[in-house]
Protein backbone atom coordinates (compact mmCIF):
# COMPACT_ATOMS: atom_id res chain seq x y z
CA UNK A 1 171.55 4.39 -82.25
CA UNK A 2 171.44 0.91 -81.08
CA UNK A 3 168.53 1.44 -78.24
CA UNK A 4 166.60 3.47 -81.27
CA UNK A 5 166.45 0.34 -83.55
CA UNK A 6 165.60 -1.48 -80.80
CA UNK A 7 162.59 0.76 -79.99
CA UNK A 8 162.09 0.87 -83.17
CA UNK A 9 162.20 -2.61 -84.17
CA UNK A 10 159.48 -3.22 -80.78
CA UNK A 11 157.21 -0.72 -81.32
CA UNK A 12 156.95 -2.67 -85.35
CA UNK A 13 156.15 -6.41 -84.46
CA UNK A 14 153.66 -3.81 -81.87
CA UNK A 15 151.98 -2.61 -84.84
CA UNK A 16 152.47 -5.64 -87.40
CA UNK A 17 150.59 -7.81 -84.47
CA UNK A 18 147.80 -4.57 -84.74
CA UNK A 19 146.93 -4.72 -87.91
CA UNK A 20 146.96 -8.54 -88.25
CA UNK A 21 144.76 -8.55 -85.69
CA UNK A 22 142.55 -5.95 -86.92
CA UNK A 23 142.48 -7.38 -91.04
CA UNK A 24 141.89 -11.14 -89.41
CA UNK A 25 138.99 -10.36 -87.43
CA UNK A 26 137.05 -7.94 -89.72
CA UNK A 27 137.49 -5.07 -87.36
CA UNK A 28 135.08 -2.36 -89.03
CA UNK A 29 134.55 0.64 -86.61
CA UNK A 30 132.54 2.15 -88.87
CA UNK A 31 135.62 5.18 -90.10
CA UNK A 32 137.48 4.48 -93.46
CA UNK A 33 140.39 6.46 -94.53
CA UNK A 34 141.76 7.50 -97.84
CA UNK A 35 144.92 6.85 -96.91
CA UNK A 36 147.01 8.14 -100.04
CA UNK A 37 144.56 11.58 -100.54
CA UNK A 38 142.36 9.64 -103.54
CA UNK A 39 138.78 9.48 -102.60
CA UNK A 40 138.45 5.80 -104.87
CA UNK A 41 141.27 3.62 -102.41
CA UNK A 42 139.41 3.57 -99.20
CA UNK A 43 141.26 1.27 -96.80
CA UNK A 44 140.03 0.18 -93.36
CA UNK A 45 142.14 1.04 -90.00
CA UNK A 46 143.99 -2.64 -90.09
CA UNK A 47 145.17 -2.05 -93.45
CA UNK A 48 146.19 1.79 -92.68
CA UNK A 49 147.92 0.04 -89.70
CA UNK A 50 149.96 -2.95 -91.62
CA UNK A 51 151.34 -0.04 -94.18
CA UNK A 52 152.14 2.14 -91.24
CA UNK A 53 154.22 -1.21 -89.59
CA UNK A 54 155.76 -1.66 -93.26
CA UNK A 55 156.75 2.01 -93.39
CA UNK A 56 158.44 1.57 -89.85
CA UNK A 57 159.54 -1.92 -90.71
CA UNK A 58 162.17 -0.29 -93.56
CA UNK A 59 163.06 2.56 -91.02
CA UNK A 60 164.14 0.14 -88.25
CA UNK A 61 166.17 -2.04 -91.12
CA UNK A 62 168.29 1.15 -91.63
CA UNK A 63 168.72 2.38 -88.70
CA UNK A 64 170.04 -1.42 -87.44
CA UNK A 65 172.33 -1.11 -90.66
CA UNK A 66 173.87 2.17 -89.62
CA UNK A 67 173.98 0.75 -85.86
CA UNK A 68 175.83 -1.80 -86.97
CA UNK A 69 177.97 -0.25 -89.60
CA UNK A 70 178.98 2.56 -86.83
CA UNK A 71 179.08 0.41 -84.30
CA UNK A 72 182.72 -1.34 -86.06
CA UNK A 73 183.88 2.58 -86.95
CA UNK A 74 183.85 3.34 -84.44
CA UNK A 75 185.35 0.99 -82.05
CA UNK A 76 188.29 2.10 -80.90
CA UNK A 77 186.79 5.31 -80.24
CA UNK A 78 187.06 6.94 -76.69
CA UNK A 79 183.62 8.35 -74.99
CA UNK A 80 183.96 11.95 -73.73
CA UNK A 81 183.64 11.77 -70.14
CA UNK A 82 186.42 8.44 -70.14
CA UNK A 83 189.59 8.72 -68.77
CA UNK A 84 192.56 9.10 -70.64
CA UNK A 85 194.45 6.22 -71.47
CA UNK A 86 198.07 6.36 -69.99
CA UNK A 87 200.98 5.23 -71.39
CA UNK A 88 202.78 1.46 -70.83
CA UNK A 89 206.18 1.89 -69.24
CA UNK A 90 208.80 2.16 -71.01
CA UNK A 91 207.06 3.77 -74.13
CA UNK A 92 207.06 7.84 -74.59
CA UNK A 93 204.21 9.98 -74.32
């Protein structure tokens, strides 16, 4: 879960840096898109872009709060594929 926010958390400041660059330097390919289905809000690609990293933004801020909030669950927890752990001398099984 951790490597996923991670990803997650990259491939945002990716898009954030985007659509900055895109709504800073005009960028106007010549396509607009009506980004919410109504015909009167068009919105050029930088601006599609920054909601797009703002959307992905809030999905990487919950996936790092269930990372973390599993994370101390679950750490005592043994993987599968680890041995067992064997017992101290002197105690019982």
């Amino acid at each position: 879960m951790r490597r996923a926010a991670l990803v997650s958390a990259i491939l945002t400041v990716l898009l954030l840096a985007d659509g900055l660059y895109q709504v800073l330097s005009g960028y106007q390919p010549g396509d607009q898109n009506a980004f919410t289905g109504n015909p009167n809000l068009i919105l050029s690609d930088g601006q599609v872009v920054l909601i797009s990293a703002g959307f992905l933004f809030l999905v990487t801020v919950v996936m790092w709060a269930l990372a973390r909030r599993a994370g101390g669950r679950a750490g005592g927890a043994r993987h599968p594929g680890a041995p067992a752990a064997r017992p101290r001398e002197g105690q019982r099984h």
